[in-house]
C-alpha atoms as a PDB file:
ATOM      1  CA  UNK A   1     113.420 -30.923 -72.952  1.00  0.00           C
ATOM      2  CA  UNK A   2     110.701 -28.564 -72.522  1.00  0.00           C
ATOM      3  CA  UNK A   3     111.395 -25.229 -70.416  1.00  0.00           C
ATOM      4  CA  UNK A   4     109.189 -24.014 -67.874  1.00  0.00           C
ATOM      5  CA  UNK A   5     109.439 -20.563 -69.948  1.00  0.00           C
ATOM      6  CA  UNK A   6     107.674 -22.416 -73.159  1.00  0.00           C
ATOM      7  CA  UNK A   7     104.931 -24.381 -71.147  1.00  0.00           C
ATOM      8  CA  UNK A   8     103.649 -21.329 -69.965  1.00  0.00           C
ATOM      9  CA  UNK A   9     103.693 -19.941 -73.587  1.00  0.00           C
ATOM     10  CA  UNK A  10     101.684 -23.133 -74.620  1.00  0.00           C
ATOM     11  CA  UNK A  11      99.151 -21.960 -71.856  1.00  0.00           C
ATOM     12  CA  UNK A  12      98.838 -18.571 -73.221  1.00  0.00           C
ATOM     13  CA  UNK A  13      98.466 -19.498 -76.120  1.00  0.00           C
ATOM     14  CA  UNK A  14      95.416 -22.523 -75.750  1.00  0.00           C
ATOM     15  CA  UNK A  15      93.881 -20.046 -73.168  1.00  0.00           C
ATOM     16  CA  UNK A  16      93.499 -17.109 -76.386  1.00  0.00           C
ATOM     17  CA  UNK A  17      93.031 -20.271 -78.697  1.00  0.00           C
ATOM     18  CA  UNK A  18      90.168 -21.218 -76.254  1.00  0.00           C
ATOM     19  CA  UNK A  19      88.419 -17.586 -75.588  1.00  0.00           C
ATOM     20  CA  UNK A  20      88.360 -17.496 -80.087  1.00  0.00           C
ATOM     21  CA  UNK A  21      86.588 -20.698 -80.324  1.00  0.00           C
ATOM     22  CA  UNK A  22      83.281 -19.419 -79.129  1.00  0.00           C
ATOM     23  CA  UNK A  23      83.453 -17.772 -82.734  1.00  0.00           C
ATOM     24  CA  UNK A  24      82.441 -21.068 -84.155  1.00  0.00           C
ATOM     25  CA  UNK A  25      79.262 -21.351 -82.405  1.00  0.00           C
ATOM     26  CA  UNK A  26      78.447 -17.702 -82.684  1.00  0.00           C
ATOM     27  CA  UNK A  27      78.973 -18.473 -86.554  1.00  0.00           C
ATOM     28  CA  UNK A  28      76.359 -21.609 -86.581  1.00  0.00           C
ATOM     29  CA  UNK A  29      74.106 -19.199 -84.844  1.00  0.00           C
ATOM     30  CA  UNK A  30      73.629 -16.749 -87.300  1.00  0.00           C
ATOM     31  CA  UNK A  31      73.492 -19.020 -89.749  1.00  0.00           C
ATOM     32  CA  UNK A  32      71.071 -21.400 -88.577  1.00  0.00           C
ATOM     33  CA  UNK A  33      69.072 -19.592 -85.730  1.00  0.00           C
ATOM     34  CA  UNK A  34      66.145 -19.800 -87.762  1.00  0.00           C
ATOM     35  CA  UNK A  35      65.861 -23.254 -87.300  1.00  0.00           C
ATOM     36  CA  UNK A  36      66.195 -23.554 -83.271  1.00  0.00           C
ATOM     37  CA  UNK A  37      63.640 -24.289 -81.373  1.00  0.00           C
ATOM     38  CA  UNK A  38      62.714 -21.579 -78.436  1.00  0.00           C
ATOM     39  CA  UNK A  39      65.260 -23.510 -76.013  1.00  0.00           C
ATOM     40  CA  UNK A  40      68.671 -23.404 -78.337  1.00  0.00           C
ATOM     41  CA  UNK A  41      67.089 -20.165 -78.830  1.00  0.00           C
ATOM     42  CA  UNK A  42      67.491 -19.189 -75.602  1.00  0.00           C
ATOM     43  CA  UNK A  43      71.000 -21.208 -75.555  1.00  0.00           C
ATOM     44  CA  UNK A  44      72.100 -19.030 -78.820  1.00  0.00           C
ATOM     45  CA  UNK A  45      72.417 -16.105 -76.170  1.00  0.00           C
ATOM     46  CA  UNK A  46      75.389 -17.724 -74.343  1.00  0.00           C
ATOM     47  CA  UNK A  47      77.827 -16.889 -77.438  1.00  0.00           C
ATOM     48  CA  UNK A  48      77.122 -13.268 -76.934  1.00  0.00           C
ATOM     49  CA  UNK A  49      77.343 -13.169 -72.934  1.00  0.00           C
ATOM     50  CA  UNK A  50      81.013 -15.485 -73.625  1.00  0.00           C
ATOM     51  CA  UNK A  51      82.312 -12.918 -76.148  1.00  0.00           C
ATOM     52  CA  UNK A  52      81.379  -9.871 -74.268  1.00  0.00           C
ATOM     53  CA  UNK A  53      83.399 -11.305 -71.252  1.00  0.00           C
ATOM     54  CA  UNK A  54      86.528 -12.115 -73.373  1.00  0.00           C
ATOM     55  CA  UNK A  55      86.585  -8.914 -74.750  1.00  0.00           C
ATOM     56  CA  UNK A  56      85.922  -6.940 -71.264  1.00  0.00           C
ATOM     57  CA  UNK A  57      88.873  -9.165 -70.248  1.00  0.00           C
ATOM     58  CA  UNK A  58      91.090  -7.515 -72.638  1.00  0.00           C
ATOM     59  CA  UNK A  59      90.264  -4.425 -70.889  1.00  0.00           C
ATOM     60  CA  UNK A  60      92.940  -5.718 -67.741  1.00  0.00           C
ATOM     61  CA  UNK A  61      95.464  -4.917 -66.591  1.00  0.00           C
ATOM     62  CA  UNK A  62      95.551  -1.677 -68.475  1.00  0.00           C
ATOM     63  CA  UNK A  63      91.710   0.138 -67.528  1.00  0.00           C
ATOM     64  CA  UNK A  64      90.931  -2.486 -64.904  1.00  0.00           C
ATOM     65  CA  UNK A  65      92.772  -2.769 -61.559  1.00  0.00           C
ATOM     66  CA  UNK A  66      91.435  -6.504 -61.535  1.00  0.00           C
ATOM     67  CA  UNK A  67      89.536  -8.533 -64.068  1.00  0.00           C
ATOM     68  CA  UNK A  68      87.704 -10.333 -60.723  1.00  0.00           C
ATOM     69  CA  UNK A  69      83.837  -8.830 -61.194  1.00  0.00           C
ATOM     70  CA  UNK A  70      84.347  -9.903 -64.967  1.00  0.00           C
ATOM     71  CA  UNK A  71      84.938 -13.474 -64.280  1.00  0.00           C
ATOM     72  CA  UNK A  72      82.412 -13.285 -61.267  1.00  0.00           C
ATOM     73  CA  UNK A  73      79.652 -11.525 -64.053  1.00  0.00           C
ATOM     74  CA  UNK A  74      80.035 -14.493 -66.112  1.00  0.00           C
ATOM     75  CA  UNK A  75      79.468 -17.501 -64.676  1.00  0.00           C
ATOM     76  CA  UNK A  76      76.815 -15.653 -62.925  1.00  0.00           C
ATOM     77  CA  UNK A  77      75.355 -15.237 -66.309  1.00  0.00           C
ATOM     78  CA  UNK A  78      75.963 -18.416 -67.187  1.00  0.00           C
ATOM     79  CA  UNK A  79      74.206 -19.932 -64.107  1.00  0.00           C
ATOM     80  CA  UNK A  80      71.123 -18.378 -64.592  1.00  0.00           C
ATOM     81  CA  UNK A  81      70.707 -18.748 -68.820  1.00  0.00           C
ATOM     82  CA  UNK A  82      71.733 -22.274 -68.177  1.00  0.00           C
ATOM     83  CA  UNK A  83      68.977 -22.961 -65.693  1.00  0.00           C
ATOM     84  CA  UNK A  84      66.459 -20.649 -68.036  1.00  0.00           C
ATOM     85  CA  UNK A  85      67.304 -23.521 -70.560  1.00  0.00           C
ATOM     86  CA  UNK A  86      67.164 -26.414 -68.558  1.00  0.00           C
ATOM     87  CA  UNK A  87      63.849 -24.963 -67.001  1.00  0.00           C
ATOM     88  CA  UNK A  88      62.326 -24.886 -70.157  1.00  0.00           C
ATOM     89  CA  UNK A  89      63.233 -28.451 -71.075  1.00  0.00           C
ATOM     90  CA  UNK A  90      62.776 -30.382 -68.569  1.00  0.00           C
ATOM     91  CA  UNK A  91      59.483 -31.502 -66.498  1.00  0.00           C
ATOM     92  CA  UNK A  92      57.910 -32.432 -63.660  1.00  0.00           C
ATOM     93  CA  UNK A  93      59.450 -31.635 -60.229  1.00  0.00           C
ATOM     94  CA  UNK A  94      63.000 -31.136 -61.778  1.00  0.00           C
ATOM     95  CA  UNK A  95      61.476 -27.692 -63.573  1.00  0.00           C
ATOM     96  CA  UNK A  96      60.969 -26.710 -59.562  1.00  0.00           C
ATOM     97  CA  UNK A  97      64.178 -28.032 -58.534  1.00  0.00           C
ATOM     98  CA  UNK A  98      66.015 -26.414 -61.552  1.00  0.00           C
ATOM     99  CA  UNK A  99      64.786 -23.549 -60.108  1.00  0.00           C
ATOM    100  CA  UNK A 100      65.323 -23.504 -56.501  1.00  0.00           C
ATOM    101  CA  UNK A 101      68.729 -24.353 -57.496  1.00  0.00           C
ATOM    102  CA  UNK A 102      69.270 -21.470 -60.007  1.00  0.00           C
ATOM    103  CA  UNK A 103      68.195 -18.985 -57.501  1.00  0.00           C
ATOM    104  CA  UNK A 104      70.114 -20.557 -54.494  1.00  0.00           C
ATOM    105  CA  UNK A 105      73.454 -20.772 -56.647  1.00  0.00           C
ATOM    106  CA  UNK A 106      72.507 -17.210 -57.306  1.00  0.00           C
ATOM    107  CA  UNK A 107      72.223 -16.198 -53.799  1.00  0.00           C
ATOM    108  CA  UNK A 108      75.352 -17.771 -52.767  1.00  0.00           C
ATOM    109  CA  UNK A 109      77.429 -16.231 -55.701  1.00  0.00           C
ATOM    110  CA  UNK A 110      76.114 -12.706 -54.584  1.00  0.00           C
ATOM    111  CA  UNK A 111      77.001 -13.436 -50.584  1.00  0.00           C
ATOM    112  CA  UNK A 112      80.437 -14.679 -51.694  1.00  0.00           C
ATOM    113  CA  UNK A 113      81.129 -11.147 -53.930  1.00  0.00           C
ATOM    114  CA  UNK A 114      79.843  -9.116 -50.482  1.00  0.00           C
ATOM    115  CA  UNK A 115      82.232 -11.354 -48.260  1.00  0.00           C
ATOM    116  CA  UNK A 116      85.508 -11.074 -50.491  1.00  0.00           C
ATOM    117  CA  UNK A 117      85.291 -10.907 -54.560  1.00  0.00           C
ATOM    118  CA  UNK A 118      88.608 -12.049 -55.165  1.00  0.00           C
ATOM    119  CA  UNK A 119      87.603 -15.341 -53.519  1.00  0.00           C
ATOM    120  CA  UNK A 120      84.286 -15.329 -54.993  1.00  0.00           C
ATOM    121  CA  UNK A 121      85.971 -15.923 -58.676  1.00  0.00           C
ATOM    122  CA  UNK A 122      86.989 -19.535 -57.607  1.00  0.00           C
ATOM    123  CA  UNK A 123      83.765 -20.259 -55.256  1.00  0.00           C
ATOM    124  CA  UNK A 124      81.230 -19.160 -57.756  1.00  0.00           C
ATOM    125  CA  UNK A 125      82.942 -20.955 -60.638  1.00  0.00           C
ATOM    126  CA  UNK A 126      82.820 -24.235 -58.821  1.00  0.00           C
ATOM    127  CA  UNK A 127      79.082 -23.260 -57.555  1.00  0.00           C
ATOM    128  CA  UNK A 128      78.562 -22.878 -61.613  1.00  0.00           C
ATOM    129  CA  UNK A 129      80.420 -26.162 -62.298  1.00  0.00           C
ATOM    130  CA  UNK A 130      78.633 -28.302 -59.883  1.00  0.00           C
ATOM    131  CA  UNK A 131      74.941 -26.807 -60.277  1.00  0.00           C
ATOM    132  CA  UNK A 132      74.770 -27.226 -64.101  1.00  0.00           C
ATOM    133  CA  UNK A 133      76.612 -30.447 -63.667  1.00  0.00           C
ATOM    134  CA  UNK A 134      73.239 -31.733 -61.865  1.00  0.00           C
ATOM    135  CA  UNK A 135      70.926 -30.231 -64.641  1.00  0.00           C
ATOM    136  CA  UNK A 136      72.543 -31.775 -67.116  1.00  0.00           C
ATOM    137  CA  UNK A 137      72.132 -35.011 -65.574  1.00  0.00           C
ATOM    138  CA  UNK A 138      68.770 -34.204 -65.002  1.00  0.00           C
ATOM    139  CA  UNK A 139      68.061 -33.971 -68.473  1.00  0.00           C
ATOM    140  CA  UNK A 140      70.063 -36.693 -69.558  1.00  0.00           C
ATOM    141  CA  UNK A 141      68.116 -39.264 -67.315  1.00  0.00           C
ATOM    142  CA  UNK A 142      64.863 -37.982 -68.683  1.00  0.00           C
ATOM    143  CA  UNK A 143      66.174 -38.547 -72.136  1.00  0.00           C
ATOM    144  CA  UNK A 144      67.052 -42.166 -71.446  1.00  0.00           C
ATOM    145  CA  UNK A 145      64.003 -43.612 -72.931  1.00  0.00           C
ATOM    146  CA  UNK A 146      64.340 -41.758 -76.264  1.00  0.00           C
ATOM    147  CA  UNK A 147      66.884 -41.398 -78.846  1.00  0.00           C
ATOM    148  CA  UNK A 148      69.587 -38.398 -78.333  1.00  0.00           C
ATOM    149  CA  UNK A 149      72.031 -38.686 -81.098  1.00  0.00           C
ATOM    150  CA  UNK A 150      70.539 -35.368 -82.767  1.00  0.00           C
ATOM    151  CA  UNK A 151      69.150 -33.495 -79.584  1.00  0.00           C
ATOM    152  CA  UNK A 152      71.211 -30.487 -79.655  1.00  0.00           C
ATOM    153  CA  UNK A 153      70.802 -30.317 -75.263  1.00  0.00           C
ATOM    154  CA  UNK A 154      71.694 -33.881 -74.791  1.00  0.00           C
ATOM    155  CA  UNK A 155      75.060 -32.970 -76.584  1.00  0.00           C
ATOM    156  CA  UNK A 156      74.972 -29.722 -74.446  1.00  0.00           C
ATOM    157  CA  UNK A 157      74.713 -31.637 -71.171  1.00  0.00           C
ATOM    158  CA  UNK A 158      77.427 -34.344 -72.439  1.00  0.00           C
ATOM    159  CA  UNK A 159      79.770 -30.599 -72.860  1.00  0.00           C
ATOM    160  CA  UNK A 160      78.862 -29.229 -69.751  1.00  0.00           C
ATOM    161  CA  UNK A 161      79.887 -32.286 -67.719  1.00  0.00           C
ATOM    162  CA  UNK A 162      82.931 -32.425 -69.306  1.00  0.00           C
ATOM    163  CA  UNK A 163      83.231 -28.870 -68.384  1.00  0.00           C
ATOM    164  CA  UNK A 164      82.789 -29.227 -64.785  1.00  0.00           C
ATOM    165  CA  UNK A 165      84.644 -32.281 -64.475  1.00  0.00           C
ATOM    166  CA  UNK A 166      87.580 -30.457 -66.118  1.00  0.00           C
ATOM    167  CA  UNK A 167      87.085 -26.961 -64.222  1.00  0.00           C
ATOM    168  CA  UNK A 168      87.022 -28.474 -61.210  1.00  0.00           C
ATOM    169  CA  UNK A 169      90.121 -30.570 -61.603  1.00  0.00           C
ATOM    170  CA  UNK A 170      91.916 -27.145 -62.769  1.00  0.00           C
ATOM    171  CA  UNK A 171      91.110 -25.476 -59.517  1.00  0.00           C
ATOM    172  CA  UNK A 172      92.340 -28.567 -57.575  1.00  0.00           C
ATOM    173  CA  UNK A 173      95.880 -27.045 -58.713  1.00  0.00           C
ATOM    174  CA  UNK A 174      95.612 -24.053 -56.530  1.00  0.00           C
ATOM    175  CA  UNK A 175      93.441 -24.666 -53.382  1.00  0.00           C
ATOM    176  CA  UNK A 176      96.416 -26.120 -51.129  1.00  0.00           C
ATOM    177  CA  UNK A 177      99.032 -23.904 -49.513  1.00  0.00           C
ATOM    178  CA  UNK A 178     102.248 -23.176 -51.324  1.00  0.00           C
ATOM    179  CA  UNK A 179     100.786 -23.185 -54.745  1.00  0.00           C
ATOM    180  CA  UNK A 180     103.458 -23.377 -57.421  1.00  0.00           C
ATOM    181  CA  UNK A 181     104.356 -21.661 -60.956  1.00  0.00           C
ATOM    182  CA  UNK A 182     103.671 -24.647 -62.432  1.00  0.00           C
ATOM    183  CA  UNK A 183     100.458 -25.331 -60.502  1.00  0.00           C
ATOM    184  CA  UNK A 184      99.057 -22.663 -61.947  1.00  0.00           C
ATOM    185  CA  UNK A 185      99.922 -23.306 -65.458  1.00  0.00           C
ATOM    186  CA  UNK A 186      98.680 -26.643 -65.448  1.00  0.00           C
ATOM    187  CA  UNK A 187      95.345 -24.983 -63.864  1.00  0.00           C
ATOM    188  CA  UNK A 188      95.238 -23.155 -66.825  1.00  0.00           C
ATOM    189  CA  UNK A 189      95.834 -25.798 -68.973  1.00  0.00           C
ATOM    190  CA  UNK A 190      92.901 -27.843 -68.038  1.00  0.00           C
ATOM    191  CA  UNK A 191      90.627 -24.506 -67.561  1.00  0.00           C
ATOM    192  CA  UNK A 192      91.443 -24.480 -71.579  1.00  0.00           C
ATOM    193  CA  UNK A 193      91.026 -27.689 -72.775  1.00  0.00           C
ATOM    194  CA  UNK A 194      87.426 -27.753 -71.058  1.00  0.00           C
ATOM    195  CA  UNK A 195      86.410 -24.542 -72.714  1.00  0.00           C
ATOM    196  CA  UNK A 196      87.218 -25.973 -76.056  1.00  0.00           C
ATOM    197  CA  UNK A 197      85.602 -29.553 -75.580  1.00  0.00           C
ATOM    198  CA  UNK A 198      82.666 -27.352 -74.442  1.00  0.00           C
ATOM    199  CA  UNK A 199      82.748 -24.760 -77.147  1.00  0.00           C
ATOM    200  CA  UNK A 200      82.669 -27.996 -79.351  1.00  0.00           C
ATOM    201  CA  UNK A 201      80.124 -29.797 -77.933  1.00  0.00           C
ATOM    202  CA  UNK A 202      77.856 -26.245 -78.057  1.00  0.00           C
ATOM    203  CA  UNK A 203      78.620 -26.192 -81.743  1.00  0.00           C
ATOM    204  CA  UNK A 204      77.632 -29.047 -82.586  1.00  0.00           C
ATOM    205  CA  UNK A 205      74.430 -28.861 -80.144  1.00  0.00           C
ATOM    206  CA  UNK A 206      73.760 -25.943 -82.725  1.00  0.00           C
ATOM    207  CA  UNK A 207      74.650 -27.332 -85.957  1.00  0.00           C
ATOM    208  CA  UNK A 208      71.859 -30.087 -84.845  1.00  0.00           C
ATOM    209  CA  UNK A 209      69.382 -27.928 -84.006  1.00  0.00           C
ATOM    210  CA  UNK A 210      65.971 -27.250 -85.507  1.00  0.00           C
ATOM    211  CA  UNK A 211      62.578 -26.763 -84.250  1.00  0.00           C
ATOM    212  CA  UNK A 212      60.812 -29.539 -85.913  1.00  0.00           C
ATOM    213  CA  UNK A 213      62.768 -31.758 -82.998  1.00  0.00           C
ATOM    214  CA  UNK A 214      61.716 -29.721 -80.026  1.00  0.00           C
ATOM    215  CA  UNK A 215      59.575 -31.524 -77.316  1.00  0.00           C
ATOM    216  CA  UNK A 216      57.667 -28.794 -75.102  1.00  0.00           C
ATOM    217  CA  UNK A 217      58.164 -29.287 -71.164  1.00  0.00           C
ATOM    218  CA  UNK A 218      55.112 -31.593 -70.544  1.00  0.00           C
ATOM    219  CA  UNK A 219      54.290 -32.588 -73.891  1.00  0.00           C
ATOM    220  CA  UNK A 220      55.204 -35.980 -75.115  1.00  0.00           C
ATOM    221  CA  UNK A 221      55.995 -37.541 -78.593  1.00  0.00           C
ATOM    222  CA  UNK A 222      53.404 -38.522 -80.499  1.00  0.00           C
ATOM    223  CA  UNK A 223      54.451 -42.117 -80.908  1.00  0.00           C
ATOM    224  CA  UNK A 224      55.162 -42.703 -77.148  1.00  0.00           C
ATOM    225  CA  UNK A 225      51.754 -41.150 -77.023  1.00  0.00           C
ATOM    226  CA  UNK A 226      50.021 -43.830 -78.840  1.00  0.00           C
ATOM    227  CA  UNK A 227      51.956 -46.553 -77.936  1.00  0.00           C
ATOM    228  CA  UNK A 228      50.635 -45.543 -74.158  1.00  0.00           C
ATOM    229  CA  UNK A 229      47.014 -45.740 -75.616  1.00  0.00           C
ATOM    230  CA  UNK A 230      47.653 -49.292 -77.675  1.00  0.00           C
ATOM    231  CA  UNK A 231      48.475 -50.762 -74.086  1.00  0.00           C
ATOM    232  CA  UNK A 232      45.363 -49.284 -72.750  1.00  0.00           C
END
């Protein structure tokens, strides 16, 4: 039987294998960031703003009393290149409401550091979970119509749902009183496993990138353009 002692090894060691993955993608980067069109452009930053916070985690417990205003920083960081993204994607009223909602989730994250930062790692994670949950919806149901198999942000909205579904299951574990050893390690668990099916899902958003497939916010494909016109 498996002892308590070794499950939380296992949860070490998927959390490290988890924070090394974002290698992959930041490998497809270099290599193909030529290609990308000025949104995975703008996406290719979120490698660097991941592996600067896994390696300013390394710097607790020894330098840091608490690795809080790390974990705080980035999903800050990731709220706001996310909605960049989306923003530059998408069209219509959900650019404005991408927006609104970037700057509100924004807001909130910085009122919940002033009120108490340890609690503000859980809130704005969630905040980050749930708010680029409904972008990637958003662009999902505007890419109903058209074929997604190779559209690197379709595959990037699939990850990030997965994400937040995931995430917010993991800190489910340790919101009720009288939270457990094992509670915890099965938090961490699932925290994990959705950074990995994300960290996949981002590398293969980039390994399908290139610019040639990039629609402009507004602009729509020629062929839907002319089959509009044919009707006329």
């Amino acid at each position: 039987m498996i002892s308590s002692d070794q499950i939380d090894l296992f949860s070490d060691w998927l959390m490290y294998a988890m924070q090394a993955s974002i290698l992959i993608p930041m490998a497809v980067v270099w290599r193909q960031r030529r290609h990308f069109s000025p949104a995975v452009r703008l996406l290719s930053w979120y490698v660097y703003l991941s592996l600067t916070s896994v390696l300013l985690l390394q710097l607790y417990p020894r330098y840091l009393p608490s690795n809080y205003a790390i974990l705080v920083a980035f999903n800050m960081g990731r709220i706001a290149l996310f909605g960049a993204v989306y923003h530059h994607v998408l069209r219509g009223r959900a650019r404005q409401v991408v927006a609104a909602a970037t700057a509100a989730a924004l807001v909130a994250a910085l009122a919940a550091v002033a009120y108490n930062l340890s609690a503000a790692v859980a809130i704005v994670r969630v905040v980050q979970c749930a708010v680029l949950a409904g972008f990637a919806l958003l662009y999902l149901e505007q890419r109903l119509a058209r074929p997604a198999a190779r559209d690197p942000l379709w595959l990037l909205s699939v990850g990030q749902l997965l994400y937040s579904a995931g995430t917010v299951t993991a800190f489910s574990f340790t919101t009720h009183a009288g939270v457990t050893r094992h509670d915890i390690t099965v938090k961490f668990l699932f925290v994990s496993i959705s950074g990995l099916v994300f960290n996949y899902f981002l590398t293969l958003a980039f390994l399908r990138a290139q610019a040639s497939q990039a629609v402009e916010p507004g602009a729509e494909p020629v062929a839907e353009r002319g089959r509009q016109l044919a009707e006329l």
